[in-house]
Structure formats: C-alpha cells, structure tokens
Protein backbone atom coordinates (compact mmCIF):
# COMPACT_ATOMS: atom_id res chain seq x y z
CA UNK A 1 28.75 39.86 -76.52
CA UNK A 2 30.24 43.32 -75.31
CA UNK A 3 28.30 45.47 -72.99
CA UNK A 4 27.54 48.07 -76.07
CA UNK A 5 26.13 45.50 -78.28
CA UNK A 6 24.02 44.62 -75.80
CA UNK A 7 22.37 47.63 -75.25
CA UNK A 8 22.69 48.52 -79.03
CA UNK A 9 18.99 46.78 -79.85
CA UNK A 10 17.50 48.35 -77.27
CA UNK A 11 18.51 51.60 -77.99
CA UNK A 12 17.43 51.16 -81.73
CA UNK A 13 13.77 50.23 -80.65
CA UNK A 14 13.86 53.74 -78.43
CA UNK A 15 15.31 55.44 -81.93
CA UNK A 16 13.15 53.31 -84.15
CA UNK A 17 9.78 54.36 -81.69
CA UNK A 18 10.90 58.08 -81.30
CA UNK A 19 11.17 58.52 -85.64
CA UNK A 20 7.88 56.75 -85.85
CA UNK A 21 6.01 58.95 -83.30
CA UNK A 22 7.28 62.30 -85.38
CA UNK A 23 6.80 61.24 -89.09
CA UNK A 24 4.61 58.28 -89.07
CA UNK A 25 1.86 57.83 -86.63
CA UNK A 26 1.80 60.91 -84.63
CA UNK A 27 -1.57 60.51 -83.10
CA UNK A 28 -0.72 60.90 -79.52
CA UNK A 29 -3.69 58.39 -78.56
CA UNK A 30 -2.64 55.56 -80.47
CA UNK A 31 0.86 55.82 -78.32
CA UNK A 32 -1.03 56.17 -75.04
CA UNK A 33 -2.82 53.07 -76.15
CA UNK A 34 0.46 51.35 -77.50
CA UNK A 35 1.80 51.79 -73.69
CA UNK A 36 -1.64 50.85 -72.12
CA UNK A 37 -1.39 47.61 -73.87
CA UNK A 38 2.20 47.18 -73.21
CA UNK A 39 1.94 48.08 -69.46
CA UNK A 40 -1.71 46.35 -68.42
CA UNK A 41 -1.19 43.19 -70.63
CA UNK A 42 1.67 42.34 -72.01
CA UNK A 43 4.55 42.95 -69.88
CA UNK A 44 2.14 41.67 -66.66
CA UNK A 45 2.17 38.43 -69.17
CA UNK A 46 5.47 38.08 -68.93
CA UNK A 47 6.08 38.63 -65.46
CA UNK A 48 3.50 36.44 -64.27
CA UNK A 49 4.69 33.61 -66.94
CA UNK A 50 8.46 34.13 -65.96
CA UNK A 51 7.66 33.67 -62.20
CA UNK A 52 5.44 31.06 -62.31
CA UNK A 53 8.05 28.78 -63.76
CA UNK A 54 11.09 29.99 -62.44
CA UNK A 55 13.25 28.19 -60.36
CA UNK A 56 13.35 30.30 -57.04
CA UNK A 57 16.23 29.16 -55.38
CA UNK A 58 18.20 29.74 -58.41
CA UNK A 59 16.64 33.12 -58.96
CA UNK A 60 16.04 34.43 -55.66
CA UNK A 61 18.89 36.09 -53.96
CA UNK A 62 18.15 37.71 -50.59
CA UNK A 63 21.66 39.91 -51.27
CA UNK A 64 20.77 40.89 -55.00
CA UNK A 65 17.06 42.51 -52.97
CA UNK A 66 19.00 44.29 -50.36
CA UNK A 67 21.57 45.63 -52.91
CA UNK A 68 18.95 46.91 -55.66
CA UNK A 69 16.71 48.61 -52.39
CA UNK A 70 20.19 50.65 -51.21
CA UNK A 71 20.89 51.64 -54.47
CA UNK A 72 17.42 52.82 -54.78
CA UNK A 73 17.18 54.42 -51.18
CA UNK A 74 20.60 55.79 -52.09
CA UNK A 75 19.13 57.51 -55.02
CA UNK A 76 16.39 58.53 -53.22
CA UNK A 77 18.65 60.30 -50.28
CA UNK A 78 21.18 62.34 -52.72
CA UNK A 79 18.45 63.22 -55.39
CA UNK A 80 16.52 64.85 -52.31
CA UNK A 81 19.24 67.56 -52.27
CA UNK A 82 17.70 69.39 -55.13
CA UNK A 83 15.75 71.30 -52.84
CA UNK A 84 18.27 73.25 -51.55
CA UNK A 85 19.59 73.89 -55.49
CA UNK A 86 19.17 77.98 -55.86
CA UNK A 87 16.45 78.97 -57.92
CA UNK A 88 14.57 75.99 -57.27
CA UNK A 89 11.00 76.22 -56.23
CA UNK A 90 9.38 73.56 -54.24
CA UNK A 91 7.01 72.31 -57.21
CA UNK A 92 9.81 71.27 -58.98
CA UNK A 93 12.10 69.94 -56.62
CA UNK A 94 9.18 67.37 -55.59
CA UNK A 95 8.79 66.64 -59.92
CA UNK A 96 12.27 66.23 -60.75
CA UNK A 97 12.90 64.20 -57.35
CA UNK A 98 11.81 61.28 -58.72
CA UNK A 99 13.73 61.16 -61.36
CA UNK A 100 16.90 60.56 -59.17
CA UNK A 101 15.26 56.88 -58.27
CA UNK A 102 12.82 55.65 -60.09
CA UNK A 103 13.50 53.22 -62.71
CA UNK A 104 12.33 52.48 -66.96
CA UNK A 105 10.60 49.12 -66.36
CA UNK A 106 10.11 47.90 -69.89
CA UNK A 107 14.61 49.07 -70.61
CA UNK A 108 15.49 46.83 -67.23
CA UNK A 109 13.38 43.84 -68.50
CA UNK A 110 14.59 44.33 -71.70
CA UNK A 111 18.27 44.05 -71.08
CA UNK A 112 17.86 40.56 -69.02
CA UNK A 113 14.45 39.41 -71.43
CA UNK A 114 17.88 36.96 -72.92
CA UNK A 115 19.30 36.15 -70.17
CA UNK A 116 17.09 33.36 -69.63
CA UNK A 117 14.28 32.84 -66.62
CA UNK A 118 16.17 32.63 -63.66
CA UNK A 119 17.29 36.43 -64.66
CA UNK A 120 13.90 37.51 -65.70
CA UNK A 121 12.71 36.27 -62.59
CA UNK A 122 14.99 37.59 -60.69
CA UNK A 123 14.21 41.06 -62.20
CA UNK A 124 10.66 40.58 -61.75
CA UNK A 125 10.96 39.95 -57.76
CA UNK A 126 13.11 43.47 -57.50
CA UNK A 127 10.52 45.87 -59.57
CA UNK A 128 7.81 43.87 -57.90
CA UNK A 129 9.15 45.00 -54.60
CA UNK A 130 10.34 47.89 -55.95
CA UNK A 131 7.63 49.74 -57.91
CA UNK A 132 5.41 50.07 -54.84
CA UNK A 133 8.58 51.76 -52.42
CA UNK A 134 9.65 54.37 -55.73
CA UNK A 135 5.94 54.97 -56.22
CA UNK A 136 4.85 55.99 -52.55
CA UNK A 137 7.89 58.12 -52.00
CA UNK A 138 7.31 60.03 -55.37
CA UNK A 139 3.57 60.49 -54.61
CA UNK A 140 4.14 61.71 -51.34
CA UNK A 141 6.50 64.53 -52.43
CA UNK A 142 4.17 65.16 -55.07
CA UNK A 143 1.59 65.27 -52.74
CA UNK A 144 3.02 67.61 -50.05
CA UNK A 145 4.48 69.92 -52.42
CA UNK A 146 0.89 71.11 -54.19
CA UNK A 147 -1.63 73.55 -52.74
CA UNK A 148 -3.51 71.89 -49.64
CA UNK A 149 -0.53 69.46 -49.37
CA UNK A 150 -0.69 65.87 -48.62
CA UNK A 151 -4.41 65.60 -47.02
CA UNK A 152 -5.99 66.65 -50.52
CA UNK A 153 -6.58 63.20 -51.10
CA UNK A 154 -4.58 62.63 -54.27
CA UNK A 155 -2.34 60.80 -52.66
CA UNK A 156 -4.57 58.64 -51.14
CA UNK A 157 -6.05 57.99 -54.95
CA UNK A 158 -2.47 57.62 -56.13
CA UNK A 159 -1.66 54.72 -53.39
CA UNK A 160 -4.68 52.95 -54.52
CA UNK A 161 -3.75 53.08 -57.66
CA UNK A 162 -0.20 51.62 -56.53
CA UNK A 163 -1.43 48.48 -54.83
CA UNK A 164 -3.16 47.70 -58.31
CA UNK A 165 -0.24 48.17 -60.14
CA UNK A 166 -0.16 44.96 -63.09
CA UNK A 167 3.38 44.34 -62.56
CA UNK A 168 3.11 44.12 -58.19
CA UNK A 169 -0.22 42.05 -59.16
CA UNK A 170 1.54 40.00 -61.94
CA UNK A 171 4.79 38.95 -59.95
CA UNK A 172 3.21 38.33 -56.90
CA UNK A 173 0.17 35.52 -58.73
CA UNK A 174 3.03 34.31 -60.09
CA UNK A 175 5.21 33.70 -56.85
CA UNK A 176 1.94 32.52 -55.71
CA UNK A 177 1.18 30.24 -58.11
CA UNK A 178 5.48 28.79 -58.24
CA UNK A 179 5.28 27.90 -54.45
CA UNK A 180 1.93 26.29 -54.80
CA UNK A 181 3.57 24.36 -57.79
CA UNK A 182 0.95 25.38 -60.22
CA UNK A 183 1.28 24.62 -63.38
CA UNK A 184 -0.45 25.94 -67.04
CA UNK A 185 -1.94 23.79 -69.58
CA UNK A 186 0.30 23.81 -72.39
CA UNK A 187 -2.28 25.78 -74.91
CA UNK A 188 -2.47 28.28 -72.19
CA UNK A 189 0.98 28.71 -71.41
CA UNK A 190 1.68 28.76 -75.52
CA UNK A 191 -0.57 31.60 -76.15
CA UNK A 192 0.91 33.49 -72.90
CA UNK A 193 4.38 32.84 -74.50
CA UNK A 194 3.37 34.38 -77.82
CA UNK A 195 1.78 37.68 -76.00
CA UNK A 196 4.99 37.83 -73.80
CA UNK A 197 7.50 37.70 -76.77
CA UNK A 198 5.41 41.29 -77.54
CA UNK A 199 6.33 43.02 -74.46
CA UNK A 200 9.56 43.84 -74.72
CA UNK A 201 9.37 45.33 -78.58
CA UNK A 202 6.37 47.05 -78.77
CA UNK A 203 7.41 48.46 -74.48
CA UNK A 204 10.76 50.02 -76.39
CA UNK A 205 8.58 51.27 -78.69
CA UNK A 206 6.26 53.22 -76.73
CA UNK A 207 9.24 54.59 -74.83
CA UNK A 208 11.27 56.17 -77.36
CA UNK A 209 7.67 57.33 -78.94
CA UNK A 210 7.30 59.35 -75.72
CA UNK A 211 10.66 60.65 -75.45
CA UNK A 212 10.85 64.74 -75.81
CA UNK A 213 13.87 66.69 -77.79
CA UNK A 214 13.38 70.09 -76.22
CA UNK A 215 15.47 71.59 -73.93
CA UNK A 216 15.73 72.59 -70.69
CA UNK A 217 14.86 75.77 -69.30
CA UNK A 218 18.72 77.50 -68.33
CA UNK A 219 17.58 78.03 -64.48
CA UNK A 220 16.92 73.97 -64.38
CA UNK A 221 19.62 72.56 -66.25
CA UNK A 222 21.92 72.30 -63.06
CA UNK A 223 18.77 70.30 -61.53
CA UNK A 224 18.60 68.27 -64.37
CA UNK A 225 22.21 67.41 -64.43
CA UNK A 226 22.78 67.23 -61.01
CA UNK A 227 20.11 64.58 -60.80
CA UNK A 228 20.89 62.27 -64.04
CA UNK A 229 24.43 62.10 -62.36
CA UNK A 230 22.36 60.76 -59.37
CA UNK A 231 20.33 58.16 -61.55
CA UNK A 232 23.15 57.45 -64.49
CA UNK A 233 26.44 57.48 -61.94
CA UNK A 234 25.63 57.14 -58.73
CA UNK A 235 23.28 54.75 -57.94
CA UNK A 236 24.76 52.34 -60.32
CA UNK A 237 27.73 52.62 -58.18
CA UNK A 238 26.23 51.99 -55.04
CA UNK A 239 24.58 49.25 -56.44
CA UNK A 240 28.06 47.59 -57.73
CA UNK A 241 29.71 48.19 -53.95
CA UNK A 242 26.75 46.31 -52.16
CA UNK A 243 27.00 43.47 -54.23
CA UNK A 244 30.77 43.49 -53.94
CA UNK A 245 29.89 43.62 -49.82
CA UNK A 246 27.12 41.22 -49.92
CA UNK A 247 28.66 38.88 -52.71
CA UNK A 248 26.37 38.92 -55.46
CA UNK A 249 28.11 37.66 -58.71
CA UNK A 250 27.53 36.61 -62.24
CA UNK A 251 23.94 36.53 -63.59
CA UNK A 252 22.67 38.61 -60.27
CA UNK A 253 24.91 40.73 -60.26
CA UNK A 254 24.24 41.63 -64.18
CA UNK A 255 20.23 41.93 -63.16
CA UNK A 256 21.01 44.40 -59.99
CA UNK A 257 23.15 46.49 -61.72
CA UNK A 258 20.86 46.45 -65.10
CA UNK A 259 18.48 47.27 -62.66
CA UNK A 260 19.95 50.31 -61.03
CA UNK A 261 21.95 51.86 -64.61
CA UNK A 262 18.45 52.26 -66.74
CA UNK A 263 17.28 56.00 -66.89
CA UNK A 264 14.34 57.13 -65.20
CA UNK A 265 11.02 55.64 -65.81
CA UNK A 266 8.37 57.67 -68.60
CA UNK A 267 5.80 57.45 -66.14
CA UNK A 268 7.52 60.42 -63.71
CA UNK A 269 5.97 62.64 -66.55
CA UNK A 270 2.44 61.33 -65.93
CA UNK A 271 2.54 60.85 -61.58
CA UNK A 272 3.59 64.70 -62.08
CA UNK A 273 1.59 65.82 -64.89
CA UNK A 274 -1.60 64.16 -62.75
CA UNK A 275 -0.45 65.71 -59.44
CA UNK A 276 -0.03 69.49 -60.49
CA UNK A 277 3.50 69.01 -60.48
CA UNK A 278 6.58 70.70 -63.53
CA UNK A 279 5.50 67.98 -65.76
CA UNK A 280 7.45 69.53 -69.01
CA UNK A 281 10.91 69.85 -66.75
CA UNK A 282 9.62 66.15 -66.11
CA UNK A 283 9.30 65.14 -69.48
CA UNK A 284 12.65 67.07 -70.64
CA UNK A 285 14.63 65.24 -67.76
CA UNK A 286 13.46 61.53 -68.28
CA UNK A 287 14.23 61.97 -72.24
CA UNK A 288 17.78 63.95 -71.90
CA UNK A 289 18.88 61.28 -69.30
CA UNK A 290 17.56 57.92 -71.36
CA UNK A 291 19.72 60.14 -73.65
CA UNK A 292 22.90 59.87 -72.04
CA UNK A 293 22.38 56.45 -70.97
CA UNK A 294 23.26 55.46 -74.46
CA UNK A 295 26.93 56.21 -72.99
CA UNK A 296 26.56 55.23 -69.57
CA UNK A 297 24.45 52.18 -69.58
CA UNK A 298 27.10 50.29 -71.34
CA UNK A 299 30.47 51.41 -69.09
CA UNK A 300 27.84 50.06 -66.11
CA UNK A 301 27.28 46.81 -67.71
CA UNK A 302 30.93 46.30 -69.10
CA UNK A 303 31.67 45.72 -65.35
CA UNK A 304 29.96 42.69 -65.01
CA UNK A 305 31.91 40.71 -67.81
C-alpha cells in the first residue's frame, strides 16, 4: 500500500469529524466529551492492552527511543527561535512554541493501529516517554511567559496533572504487567479488545471536530509558517538521519518517523487556553498545519517503503 493511501483513511475521519462538528452535531460539549472518552478510556485501553501482550524484545528498540527524543529535542531547539521573530510578543512565542514539538497522539497511533502489536507497542513506549518531556517543556514556557511567571503555581498544577496523564499511566501498567508475565482472562481481554477497536475512529473524529478554518492574523503568519516547517519538515528529517546513524530499519523505522511527521497535538490549544496564553493563534496553527500534513505526511512515510 503506497504511503498516500495510507494516510488517506485517516485523513477522511479528520474531514468526516470536521463536516460533522459544523452541520450536524455542533454542540461543543458533546465534542469535549467525544475526546474525554477517547483520551481517558479508550485510547488508555489500547495502550495498556497493546503493551501488556507485546513482545518486548521485538518491539523495544533502544535506537528507535533515542531517535524519536532528538527529533523531538530537535524540534524543541529550532521552534524556540520564534522569539526573536519581529513583532512577536513573548505570550505568543511561549503558545505557538509548542507547536514546533509536540505531537497528535490519536494521528501517530492511528497510522501504526495496522501495523500489528509489536508497532503499536513500540509507539506506545515513545509517547509514553514522550508525553511527559513535550508536556513539562510546554508548561514551563507557558508558565514563565504569564504575569507572576513560573512561581504562580500553575505550573506546579499542570505537572500534576502530567504525571496522571492516562496514556504515561496506561503504558507503563502495561510494561508492568508484560515483565511480570501477567496475563487477562479471556472475557476481560475480549471486552478490552472491543473498547480498543473504538479508539482510533471515534480519536480521528474528535480531532478533525476540533480543527479551526480561520486564518491567521498577517503579523503571525511568518510564526506560523516558520514553525509548521519546524514540525512538518524538519523534525521528520532529523528523525530519518538518526535512525540512518543508529540503524533503525523496517517496522521501527516506519513508527519513529510516523511518530515525528504527525502535526501538532489539539491539546496545545487547551495547555494555552488554560495558562493565559494566544490560545486562538494556537488553535489556527495546530489546524493549518494538520492541514498541510495531508501533503507532507505522505512524502515522510513514502521513505520508509
């Protein structure tokens, strides 16, 4: 299957979520509840179910970690040079920041949800480790750049909130549970199958559903484009030259690079939107570059044929 039709289904749900949102259900609480469900139940579901079961040594690569983490810190270091962008206050340097690194959880699981466990596991082990780096560096930009700075205590709140994260918890009971060769009674681990087959659906869903058509203000689009290149273009490419140095191949190297070519996660919007941040240049930025990751996503993935 080419790299295009690949993405092609996933990219429908977005479409198929973002046309429901505007002429069918456009309650904004039963979305918010849509992604609740999707984010504290059913995607932890099939985390923990995919790493319980894995095979680790097959999944685990100690070079597929270290190349998904540089791509990230890589992210992380060039999307930093916003601040010095002219016309660019601090508020929304510290917003759009995050945009440069952090990842669309339910788009990466999505592209390797076929793959079969080994990949999903694999997958699970880098946003597990992951989510709680991309998080802490976000809030702490966040934090600094509002009124009081960092000792106002919202980070503090925020951190919390990170080391309860479902996904860390999920993928870490279930790494748990793998080495201590737990296993689930079959009824159990039947009617955890049928919730996890939900995630991935109803997840695309919710993401295209929160998606935002407007555009950017004209003083932020060279922000906004200077830091999709950043997300879309370059770490993708950093994350294809470390595991061309550290020999990661095949099925790993499709998860890393899956991994580091999805947009920007939805939930910038809301870390910013909670922190005082520029959560509508937020919102705008996540939804124009899941945009043009319709064209990029698949040129990233072609290279792992």
């Amino acid at each position: 299957m080419s790299a295009g039709a690949l993405v092609l289904p996933e990219f429908a749900l977005l479409l198929i979520g973002l046309l429901l949102r505007r002429f069918a259900w456009r309650s904004p609480g039963f979305w918010v509840d849509l992604e609740r469900l999707v984010y504290f139940v059913l995607f932890p579901v099939l985390l923990f179910r995919t790493t319980l079961s894995a095979d680790l040594a097959a999944a685990g690569s100690g070079g597929a970690l270290l190349a998904g983490l540089g791509a990230t810190g890589a992210g992380a270091l060039l999307g930093a040079l916003v601040r010095w962008l002219p016309g660019i206050d601090r508020r929304t340097a510290a917003s759009g920041w995050q945009t440069a690194f952090r990842f669309n959880t339910f788009i990466a699981l999505a592209l390797v949800d076929d793959l079969g466990v080994a990949a999903l596991a694999l997958m699970g082990v880098l946003l597990g480790v992951s989510v709680p780096l991309v998080n802490v560096l976000a809030v702490t930009a966040l934090a600094r750049s509002a009124p009081g700075g960092a000792g106002s205590g919202r980070g503090r709140e925020v951190l919390r909130a990170v080391v309860r994260n479902p996904l860390i918890i999920a993928t870490v009971t279930g790494l748990v549970g793998n080495l201590l060769g737990l296993a689930l009674p079959t009824p159990v681990d039947a009617t955890l199958a049928r919730l996890a087959a939900a995630a991935v659906p109803l997840g695309l869903l919710a993401v295209g559903a929160a998606l935002r058509l407007g555009g950017l203000p004209r003083g932020q689009r060279l922000m906004a484009g200077y830091l999709a290149a950043v997300k879309l273009l370059a770490v993708p490419a950093v994350a294809l030259g470390l595991c061309a140095l550290l020999g990661v191949d095949g099925v790993q190297r499709f998860v890393v690079l899956a991994f580091a070519a999805v947009p920007p996660a939805t939930a910038s919007y809301v870390l910013a939107a909670r922190m005082d941040g520029n959560g509508p240049f937020v919102a705008a930025q996540v939804s124009a570059a899941t945009t043009a990751a319709l064209l990029t996503l698949p040129l990233w993935l072609a290279l792992t044929a």
